[in-house]
C-alpha atoms as a PDB file:
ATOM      1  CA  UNK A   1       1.143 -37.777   7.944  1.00  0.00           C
ATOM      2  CA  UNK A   2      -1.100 -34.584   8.412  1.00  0.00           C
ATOM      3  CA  UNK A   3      -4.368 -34.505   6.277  1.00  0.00           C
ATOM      4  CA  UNK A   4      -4.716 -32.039   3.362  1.00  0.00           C
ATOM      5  CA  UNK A   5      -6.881 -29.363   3.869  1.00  0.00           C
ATOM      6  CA  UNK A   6      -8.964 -28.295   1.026  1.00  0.00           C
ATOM      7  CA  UNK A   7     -10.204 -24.710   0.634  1.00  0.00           C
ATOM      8  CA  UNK A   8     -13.073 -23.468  -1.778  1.00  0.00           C
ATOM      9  CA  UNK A   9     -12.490 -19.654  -2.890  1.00  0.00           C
ATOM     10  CA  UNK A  10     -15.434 -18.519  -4.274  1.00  0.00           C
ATOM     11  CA  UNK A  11     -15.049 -15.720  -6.723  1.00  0.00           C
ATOM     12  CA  UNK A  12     -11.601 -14.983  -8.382  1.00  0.00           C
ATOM     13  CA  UNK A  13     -11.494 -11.433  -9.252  1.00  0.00           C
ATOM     14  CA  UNK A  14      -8.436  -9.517  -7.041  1.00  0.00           C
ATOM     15  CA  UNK A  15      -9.014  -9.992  -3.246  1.00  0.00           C
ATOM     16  CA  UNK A  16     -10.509 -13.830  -4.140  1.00  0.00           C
ATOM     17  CA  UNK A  17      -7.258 -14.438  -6.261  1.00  0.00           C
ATOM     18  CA  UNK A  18      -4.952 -13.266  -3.321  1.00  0.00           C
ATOM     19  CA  UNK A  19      -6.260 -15.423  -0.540  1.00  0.00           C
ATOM     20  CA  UNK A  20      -6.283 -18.475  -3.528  1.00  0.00           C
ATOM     21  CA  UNK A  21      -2.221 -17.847  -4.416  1.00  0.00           C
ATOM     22  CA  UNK A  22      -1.269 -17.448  -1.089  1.00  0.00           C
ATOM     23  CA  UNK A  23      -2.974 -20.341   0.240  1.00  0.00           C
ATOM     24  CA  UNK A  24      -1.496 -22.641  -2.456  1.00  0.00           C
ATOM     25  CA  UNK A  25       1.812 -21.949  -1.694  1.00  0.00           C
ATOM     26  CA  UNK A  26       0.987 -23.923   1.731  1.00  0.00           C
ATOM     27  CA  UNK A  27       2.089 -27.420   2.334  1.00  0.00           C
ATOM     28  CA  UNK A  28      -1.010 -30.039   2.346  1.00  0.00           C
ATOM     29  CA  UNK A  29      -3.090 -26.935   1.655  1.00  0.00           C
ATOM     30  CA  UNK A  30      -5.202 -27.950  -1.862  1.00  0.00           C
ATOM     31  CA  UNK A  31      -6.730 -24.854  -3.753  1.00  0.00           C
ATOM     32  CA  UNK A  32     -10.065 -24.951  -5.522  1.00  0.00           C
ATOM     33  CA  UNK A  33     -11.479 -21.565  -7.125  1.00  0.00           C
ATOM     34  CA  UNK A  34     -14.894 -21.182  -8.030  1.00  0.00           C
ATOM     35  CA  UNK A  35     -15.831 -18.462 -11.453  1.00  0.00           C
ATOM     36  CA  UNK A  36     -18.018 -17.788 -13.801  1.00  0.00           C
ATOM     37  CA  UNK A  37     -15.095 -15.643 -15.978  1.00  0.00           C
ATOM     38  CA  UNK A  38     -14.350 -18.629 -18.349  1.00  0.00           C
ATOM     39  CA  UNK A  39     -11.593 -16.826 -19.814  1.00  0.00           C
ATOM     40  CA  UNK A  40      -9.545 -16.436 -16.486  1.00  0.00           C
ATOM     41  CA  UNK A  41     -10.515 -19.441 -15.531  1.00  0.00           C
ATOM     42  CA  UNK A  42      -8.583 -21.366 -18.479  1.00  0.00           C
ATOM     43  CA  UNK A  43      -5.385 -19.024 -17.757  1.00  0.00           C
ATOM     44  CA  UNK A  44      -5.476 -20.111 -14.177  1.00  0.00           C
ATOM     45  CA  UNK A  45      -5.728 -23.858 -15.341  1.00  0.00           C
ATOM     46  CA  UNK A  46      -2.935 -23.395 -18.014  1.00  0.00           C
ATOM     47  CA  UNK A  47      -0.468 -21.591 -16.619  1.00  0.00           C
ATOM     48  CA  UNK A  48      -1.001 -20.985 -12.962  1.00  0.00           C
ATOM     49  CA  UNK A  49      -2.371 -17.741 -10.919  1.00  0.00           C
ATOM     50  CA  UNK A  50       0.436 -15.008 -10.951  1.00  0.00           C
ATOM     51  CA  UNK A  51       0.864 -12.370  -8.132  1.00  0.00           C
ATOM     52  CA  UNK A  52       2.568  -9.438  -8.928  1.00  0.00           C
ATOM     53  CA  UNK A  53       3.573  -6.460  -7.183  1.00  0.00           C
ATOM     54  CA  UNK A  54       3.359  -6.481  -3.282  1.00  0.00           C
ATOM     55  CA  UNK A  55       4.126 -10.853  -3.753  1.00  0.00           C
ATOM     56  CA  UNK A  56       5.856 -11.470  -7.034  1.00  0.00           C
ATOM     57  CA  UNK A  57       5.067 -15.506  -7.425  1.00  0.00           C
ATOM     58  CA  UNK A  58       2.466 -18.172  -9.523  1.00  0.00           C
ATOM     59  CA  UNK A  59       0.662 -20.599  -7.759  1.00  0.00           C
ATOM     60  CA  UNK A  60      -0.991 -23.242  -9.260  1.00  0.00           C
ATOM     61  CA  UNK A  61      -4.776 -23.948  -8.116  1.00  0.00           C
ATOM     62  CA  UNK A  62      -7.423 -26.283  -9.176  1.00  0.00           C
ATOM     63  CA  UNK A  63      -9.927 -23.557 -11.389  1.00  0.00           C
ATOM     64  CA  UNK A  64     -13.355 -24.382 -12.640  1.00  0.00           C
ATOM     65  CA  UNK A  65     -16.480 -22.384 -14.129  1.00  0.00           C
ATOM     66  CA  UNK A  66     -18.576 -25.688 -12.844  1.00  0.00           C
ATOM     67  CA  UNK A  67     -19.632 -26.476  -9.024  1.00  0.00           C
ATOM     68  CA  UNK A  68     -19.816 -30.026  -9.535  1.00  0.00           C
ATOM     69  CA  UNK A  69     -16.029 -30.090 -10.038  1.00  0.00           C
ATOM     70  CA  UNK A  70     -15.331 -28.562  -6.986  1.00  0.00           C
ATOM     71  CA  UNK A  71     -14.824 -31.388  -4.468  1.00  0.00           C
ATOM     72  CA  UNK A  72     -15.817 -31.160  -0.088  1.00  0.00           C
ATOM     73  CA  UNK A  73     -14.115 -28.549   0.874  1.00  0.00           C
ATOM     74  CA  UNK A  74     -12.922 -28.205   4.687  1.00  0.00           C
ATOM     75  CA  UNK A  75     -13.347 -23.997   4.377  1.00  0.00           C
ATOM     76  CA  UNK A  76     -14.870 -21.634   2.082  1.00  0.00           C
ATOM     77  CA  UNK A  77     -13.646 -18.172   1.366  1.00  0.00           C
ATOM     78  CA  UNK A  78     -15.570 -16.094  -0.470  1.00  0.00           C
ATOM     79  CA  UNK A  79     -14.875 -13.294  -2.529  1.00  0.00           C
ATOM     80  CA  UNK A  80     -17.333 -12.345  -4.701  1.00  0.00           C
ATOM     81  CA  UNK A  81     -19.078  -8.645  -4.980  1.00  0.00           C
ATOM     82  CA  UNK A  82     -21.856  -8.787  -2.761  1.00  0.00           C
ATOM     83  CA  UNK A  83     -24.816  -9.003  -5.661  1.00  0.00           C
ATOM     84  CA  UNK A  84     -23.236 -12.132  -6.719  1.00  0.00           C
ATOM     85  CA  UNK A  85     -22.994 -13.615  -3.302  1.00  0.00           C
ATOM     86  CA  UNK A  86     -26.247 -15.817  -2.888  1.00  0.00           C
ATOM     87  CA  UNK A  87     -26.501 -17.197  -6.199  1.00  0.00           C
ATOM     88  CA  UNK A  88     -22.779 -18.316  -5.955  1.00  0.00           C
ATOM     89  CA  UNK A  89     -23.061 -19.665  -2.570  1.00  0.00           C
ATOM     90  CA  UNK A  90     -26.076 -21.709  -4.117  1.00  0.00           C
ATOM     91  CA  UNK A  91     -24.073 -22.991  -6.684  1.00  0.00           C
ATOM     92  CA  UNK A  92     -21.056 -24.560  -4.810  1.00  0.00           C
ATOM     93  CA  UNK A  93     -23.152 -24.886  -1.398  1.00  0.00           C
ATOM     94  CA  UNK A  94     -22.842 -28.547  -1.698  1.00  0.00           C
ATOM     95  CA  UNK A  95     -19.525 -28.618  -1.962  1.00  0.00           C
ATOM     96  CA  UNK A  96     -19.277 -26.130   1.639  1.00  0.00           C
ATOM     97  CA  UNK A  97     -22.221 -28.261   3.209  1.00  0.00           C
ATOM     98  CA  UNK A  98     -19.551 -29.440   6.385  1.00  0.00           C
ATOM     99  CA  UNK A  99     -16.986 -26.235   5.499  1.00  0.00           C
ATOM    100  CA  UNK A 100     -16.499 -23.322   7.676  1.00  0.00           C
ATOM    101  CA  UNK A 101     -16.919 -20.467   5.298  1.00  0.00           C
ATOM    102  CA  UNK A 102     -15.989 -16.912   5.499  1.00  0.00           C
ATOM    103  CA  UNK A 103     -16.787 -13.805   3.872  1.00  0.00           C
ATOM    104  CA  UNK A 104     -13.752 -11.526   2.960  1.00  0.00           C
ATOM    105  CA  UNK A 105     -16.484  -8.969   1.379  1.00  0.00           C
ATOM    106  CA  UNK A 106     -16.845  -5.539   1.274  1.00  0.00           C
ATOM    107  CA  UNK A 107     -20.115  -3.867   2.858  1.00  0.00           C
ATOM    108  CA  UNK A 108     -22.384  -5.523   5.157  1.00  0.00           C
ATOM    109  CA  UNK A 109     -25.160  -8.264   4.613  1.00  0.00           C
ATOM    110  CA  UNK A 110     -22.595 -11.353   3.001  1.00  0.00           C
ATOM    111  CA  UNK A 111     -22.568 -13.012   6.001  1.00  0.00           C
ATOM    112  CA  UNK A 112     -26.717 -13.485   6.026  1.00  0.00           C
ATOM    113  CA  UNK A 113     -26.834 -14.496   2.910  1.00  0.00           C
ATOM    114  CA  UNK A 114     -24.335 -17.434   3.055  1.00  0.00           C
ATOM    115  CA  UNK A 115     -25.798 -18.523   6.562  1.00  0.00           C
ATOM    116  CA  UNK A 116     -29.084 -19.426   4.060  1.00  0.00           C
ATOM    117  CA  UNK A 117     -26.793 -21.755   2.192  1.00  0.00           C
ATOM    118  CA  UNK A 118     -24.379 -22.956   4.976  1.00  0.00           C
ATOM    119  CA  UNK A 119     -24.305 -23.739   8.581  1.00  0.00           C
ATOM    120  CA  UNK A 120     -20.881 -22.695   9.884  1.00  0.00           C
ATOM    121  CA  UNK A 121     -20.023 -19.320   8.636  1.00  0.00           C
ATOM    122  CA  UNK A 122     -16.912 -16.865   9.748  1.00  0.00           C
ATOM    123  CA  UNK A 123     -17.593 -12.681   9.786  1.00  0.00           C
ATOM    124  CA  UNK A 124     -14.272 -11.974   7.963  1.00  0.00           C
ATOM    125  CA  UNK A 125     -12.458  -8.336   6.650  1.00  0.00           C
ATOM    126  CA  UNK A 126      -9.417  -7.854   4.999  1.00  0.00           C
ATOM    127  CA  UNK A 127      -7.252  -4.590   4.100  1.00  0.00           C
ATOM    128  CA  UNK A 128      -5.448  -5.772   1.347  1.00  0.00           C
ATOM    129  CA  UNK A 129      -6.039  -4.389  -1.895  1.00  0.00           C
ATOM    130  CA  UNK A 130      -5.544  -5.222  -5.362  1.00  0.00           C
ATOM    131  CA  UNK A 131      -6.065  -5.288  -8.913  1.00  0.00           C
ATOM    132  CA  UNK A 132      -6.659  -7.751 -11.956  1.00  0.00           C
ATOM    133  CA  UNK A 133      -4.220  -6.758 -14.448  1.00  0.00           C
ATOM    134  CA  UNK A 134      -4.713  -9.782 -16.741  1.00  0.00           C
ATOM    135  CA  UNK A 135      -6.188 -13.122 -17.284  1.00  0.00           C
ATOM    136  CA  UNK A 136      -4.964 -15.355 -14.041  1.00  0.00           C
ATOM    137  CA  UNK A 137      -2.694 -12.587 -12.719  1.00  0.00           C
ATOM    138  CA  UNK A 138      -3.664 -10.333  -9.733  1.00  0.00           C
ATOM    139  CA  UNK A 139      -1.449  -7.281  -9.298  1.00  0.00           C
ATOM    140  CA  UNK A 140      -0.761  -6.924  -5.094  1.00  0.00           C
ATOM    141  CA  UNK A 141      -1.407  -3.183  -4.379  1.00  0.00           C
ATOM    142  CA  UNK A 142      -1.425  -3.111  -0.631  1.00  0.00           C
ATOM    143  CA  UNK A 143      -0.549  -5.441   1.916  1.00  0.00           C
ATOM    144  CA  UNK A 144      -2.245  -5.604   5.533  1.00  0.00           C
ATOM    145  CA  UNK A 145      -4.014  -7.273   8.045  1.00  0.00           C
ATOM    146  CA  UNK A 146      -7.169 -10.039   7.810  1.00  0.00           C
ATOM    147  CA  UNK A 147      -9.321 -10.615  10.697  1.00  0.00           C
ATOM    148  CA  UNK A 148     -12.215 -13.230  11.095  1.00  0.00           C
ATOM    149  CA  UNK A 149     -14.467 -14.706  13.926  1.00  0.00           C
ATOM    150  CA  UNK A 150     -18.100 -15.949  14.147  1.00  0.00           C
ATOM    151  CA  UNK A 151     -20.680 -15.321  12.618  1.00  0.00           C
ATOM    152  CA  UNK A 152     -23.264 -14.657  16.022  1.00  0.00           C
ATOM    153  CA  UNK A 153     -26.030 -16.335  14.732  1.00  0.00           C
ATOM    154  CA  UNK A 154     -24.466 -19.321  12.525  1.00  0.00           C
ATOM    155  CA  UNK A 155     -20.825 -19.493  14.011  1.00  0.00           C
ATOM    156  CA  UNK A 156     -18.175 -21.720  12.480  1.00  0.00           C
ATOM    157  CA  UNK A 157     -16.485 -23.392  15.821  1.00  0.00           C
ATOM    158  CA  UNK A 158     -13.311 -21.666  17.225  1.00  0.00           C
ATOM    159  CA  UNK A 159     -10.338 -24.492  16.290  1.00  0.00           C
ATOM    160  CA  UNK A 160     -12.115 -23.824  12.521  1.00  0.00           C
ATOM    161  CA  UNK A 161     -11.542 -20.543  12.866  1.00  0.00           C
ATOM    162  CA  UNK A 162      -8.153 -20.394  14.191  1.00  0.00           C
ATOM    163  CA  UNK A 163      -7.091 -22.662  11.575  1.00  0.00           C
ATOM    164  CA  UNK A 164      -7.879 -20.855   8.877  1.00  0.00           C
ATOM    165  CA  UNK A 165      -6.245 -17.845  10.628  1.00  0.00           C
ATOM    166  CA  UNK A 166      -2.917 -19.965  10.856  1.00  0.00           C
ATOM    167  CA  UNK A 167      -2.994 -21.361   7.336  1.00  0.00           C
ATOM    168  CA  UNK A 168      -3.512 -17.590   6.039  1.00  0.00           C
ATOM    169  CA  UNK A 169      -0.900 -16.225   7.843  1.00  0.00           C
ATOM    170  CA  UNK A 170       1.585 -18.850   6.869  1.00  0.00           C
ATOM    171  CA  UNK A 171       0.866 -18.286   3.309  1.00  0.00           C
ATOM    172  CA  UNK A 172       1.753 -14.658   4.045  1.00  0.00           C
ATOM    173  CA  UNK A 173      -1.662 -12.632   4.839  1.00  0.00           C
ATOM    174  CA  UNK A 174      -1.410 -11.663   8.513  1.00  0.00           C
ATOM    175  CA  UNK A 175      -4.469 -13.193   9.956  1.00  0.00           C
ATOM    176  CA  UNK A 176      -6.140 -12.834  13.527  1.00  0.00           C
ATOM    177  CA  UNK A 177      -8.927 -15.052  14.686  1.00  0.00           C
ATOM    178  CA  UNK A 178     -11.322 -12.664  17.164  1.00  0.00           C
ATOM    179  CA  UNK A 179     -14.264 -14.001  19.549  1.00  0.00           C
ATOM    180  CA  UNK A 180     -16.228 -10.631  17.799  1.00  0.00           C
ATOM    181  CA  UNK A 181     -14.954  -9.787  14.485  1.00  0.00           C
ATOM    182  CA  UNK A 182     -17.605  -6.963  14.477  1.00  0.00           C
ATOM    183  CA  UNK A 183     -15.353  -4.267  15.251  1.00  0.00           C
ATOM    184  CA  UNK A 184     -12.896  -5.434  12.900  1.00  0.00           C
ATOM    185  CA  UNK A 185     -15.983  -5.327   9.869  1.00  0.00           C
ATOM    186  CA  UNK A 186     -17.166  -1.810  10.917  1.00  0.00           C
ATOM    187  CA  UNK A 187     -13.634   0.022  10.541  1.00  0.00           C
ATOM    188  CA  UNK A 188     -12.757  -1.447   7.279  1.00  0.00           C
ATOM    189  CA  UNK A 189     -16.544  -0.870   6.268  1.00  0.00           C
ATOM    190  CA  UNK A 190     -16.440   3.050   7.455  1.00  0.00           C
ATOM    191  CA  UNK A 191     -12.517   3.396   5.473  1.00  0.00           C
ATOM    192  CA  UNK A 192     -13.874   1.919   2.601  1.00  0.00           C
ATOM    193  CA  UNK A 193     -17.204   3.909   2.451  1.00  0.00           C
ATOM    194  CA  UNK A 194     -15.836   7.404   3.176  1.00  0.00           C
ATOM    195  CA  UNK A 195     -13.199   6.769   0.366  1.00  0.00           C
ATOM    196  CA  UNK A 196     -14.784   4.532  -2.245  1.00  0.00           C
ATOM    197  CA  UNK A 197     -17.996   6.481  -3.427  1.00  0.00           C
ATOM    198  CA  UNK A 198     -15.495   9.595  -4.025  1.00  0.00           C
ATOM    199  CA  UNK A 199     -12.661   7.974  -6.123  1.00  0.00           C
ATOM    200  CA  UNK A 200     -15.671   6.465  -8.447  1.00  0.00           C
ATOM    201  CA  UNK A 201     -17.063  10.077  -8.195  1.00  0.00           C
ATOM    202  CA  UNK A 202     -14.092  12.133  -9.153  1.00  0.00           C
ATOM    203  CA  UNK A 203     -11.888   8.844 -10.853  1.00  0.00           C
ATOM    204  CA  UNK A 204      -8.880  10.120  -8.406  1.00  0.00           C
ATOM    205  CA  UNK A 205      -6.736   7.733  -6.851  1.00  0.00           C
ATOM    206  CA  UNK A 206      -6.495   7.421  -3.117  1.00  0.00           C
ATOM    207  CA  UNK A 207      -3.881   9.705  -2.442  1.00  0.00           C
ATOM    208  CA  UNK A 208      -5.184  12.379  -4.609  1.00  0.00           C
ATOM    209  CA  UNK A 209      -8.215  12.279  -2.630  1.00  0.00           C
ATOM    210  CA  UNK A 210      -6.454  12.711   0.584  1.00  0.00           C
ATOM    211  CA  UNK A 211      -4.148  15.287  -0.356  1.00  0.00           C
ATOM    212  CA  UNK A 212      -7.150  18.127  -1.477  1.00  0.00           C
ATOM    213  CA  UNK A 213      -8.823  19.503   1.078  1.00  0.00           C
ATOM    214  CA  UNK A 214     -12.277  19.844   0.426  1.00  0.00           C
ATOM    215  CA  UNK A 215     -12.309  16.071  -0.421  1.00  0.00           C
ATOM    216  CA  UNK A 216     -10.271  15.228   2.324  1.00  0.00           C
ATOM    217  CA  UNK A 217     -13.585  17.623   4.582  1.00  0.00           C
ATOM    218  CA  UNK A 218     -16.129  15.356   3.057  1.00  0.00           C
ATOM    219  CA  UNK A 219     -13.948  12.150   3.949  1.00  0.00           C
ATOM    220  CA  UNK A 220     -13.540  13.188   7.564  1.00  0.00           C
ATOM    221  CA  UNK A 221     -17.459  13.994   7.614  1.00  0.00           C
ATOM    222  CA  UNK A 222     -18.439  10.058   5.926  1.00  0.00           C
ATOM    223  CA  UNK A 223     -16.136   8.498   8.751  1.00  0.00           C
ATOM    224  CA  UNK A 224     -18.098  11.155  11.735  1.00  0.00           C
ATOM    225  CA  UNK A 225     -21.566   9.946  10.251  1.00  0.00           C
ATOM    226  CA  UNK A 226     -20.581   6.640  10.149  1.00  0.00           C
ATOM    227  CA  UNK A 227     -18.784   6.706  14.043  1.00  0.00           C
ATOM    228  CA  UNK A 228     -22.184   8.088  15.545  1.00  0.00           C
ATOM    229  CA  UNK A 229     -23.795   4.847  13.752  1.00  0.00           C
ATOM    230  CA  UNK A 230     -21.679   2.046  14.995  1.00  0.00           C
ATOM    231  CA  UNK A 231     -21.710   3.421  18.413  1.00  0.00           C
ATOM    232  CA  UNK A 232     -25.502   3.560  18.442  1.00  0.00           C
ATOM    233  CA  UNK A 233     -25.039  -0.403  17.660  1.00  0.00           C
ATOM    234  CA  UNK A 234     -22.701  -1.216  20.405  1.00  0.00           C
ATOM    235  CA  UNK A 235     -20.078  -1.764  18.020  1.00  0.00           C
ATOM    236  CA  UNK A 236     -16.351  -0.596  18.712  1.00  0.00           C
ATOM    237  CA  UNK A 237     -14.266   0.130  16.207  1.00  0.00           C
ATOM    238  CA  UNK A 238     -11.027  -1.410  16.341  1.00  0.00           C
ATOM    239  CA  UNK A 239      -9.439   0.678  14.608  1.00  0.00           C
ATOM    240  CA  UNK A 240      -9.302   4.560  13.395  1.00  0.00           C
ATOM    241  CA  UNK A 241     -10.831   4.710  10.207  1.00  0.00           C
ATOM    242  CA  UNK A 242      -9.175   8.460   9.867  1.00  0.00           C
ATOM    243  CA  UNK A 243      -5.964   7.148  10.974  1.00  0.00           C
ATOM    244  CA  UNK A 244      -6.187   4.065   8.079  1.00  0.00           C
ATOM    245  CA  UNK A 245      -6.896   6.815   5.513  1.00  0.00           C
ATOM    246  CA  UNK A 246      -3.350   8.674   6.160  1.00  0.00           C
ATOM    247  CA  UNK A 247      -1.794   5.146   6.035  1.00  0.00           C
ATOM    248  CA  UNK A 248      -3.320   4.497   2.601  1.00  0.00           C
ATOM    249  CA  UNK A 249      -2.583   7.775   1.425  1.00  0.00           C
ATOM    250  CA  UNK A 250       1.230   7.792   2.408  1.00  0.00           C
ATOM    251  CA  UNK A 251       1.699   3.173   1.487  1.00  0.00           C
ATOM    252  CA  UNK A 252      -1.061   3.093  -1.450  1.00  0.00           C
ATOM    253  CA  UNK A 253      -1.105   6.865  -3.411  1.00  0.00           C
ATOM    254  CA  UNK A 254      -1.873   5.616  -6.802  1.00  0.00           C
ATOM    255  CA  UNK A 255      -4.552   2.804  -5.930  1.00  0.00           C
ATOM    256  CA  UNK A 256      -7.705   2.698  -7.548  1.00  0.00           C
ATOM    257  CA  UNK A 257     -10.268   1.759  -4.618  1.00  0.00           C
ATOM    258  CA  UNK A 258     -12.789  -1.156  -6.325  1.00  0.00           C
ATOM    259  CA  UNK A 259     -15.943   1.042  -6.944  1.00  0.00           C
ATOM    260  CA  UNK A 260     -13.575   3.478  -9.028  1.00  0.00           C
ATOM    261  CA  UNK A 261     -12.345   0.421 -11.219  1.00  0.00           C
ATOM    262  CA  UNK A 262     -16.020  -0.655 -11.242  1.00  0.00           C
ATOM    263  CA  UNK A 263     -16.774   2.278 -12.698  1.00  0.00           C
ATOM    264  CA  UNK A 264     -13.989   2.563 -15.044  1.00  0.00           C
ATOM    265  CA  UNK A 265     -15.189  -0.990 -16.711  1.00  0.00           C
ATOM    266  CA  UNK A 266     -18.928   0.782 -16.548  1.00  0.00           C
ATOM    267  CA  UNK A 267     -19.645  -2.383 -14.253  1.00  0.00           C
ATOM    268  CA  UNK A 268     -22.429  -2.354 -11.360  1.00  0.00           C
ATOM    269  CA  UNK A 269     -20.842  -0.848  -7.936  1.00  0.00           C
ATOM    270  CA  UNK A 270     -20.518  -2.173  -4.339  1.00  0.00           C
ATOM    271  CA  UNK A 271     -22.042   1.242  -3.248  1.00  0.00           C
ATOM    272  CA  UNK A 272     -25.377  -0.355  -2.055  1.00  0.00           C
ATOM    273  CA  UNK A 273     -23.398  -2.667   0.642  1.00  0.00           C
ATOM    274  CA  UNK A 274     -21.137   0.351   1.567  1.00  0.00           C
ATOM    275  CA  UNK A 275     -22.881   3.390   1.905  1.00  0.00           C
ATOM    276  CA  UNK A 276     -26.302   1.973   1.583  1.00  0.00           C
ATOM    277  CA  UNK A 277     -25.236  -0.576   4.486  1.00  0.00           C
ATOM    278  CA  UNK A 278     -24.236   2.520   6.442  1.00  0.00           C
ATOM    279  CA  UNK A 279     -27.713   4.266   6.116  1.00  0.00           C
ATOM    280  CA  UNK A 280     -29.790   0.862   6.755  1.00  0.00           C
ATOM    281  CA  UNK A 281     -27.796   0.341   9.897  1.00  0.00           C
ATOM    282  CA  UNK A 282     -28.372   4.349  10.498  1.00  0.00           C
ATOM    283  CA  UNK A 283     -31.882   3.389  10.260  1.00  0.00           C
ATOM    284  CA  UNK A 284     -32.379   0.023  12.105  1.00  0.00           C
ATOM    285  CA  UNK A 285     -31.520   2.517  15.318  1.00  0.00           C
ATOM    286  CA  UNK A 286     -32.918   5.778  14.057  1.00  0.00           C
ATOM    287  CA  UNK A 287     -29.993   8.145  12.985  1.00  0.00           C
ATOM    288  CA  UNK A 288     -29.871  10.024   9.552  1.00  0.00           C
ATOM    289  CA  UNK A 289     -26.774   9.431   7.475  1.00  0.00           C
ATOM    290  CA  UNK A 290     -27.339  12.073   4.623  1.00  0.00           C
ATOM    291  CA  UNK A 291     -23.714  12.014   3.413  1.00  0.00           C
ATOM    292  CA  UNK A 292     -23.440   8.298   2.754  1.00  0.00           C
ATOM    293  CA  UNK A 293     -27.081   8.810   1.340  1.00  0.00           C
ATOM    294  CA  UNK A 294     -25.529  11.142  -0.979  1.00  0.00           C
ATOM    295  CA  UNK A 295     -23.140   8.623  -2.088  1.00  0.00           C
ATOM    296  CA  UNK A 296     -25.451   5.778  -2.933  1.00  0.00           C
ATOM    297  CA  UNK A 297     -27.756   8.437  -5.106  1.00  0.00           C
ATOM    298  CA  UNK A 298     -24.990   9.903  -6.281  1.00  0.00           C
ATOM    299  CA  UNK A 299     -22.836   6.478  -7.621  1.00  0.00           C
ATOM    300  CA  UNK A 300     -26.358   5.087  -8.875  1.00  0.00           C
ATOM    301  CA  UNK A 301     -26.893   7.575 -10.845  1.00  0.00           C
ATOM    302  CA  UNK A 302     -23.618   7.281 -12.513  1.00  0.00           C
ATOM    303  CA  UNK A 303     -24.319   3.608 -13.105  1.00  0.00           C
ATOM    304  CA  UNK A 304     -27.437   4.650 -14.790  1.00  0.00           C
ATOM    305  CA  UNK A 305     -25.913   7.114 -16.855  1.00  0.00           C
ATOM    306  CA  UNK A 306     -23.712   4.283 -18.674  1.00  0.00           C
ATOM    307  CA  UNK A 307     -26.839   1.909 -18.473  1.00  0.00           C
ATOM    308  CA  UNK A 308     -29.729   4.120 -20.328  1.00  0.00           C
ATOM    309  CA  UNK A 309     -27.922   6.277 -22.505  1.00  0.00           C
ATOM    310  CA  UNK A 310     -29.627   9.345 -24.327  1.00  0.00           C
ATOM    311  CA  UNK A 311     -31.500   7.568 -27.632  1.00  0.00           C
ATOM    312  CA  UNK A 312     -29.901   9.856 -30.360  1.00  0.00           C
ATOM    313  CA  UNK A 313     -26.830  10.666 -28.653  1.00  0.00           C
END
């Protein structure tokens, strides 16, 4: 009789809930989710997690706003936005203390922070996309590809790593194990970056942006700025960022990229781990990256128009 294999997912907002649903509809597989959202939390308990859209099913999972009910786990996936990623890693890193655990984060720096809490930690990056359109349901907006390998300075062992990548894929998100998932990061980080600040700019949907062609200028220039960076790193894309944007335009017109629904809710962005990871890396080998500057001062001071509004207006 093969063992069960229990898997923490840390953080259930629309990527966290995918990779939770899927993974539950696997034999032997057992599905905890770690949130702080009380309210989805209880749904999730009651009446399952519902995927709609791209997957049209409801999975039932194990849900709790409290680490201590979240048993061992044998892997961690973790899917929160990256402010939220050390103190939630602290709460439940008991519970991943002998679990290989990857990040399936946006923006760069998750990985760091859960090697502080855990010894065995997976670079991860996914290109599905999604939406929470409710209480314990998760609206699929794009499928794709997930890829994951080590973590170079704390790396989860290879069979871990590979069997994660199986158990994904069987559950239906297409998952490759790499020796150097860095390539894999840095072409999802550059699509994301050169998109993302711009639909929370403008509040037009990914195919709106591509289809005008001053904004579609500015997207080519983020993705040339952000090329020059990652080659100055050693770090080769593995895929063509430009190339990824025509896909999304043409398969996902009328999604809303995360930082745009961010901003719609008047919640904090990812911009600092997208853009702002662009221009720290820029830095850390001495080349300028104005554009995605522009971005992060730009989307910040949105925030901070919603968070210090005008006393008498």
């Amino acid at each position: 009789m093969t063992a069960e294999t229990t898997v923490c997912v840390v953080g259930a907002g629309a990527i966290g809930s995918l990779f939770a649903a899927h993974l539950a509809t696997e034999p032997g597989t057992r599905v905890y989710v770690y949130d702080v959202d009380r309210a989805h939390v209880a749904a999730i308990n009651r009446s399952g997690l519902t995927v709609t859209g791209a997957s049209d099913f409801t999975a039932r999972v194990h849900a709790s706003f409290d680490p201590a009910d979240i048993p061992p786990c044998d892997f961690g996936i973790v899917a929160t936005k990256g402010e939220h990623t050390r103190s939630a890693i602290a709460a439940v890193a008991g519970s991943l203390r002998d679990a290989a655990v990857v990040s399936v984060q946006n923006g760069l720096g998750n990985e760091e922070a859960i090697a502080q809490f855990v010894p065995r930690v997976i670079r991860g990056t996914t290109i599905i996309a999604g939406a929470l359109a409710g209480p314990a349901t998760v609206r699929f907006d794009a499928t794709g590809s997930t890829w994951i390998g080590p973590f170079e300075p704390s790396p989860a062992p290879t069979p871990a790593i590979e069997r994660l990548a199986s158990l994904l894929t069987t559950g239906g998100l297409p998952t490759s194990a790499l020796a150097d998932a860095r390539g894999a990061q840095w072409s999802k980080l550059v699509f994301n970056a050169s998109t993302s600040a711009i639909a929370a700019l403008t509040g037009l949907t990914i195919g709106q942006i591509g289809e005008d062609p001053g904004l579609h200028q500015l997207v080519v220039g983020l993705i040339d700025e952000a090329r020059r960076i990652a080659d100055a790193h050693g770090i080769v894309l593995d895929g063509d960022p430009a190339k990824m944007v025509d896909a999304a335009v043409a398969e996902a017109y009328d999604h809303r990229p995360s930082m745009l629904q961010d901003v719609l809710a008047q919640r904090r962005t990812e911009v600092d781990v997208l853009n702002g990871g662009i221009v720290a890396a820029g830095a850390e080998v001495g080349i300028p990256a104005p554009l995605h500057a522009s971005m992060v001062f730009l989307v910040t001071g949105l925030e901070r128009h919603w968070r210090e509004p005008l006393a008498g207006h």
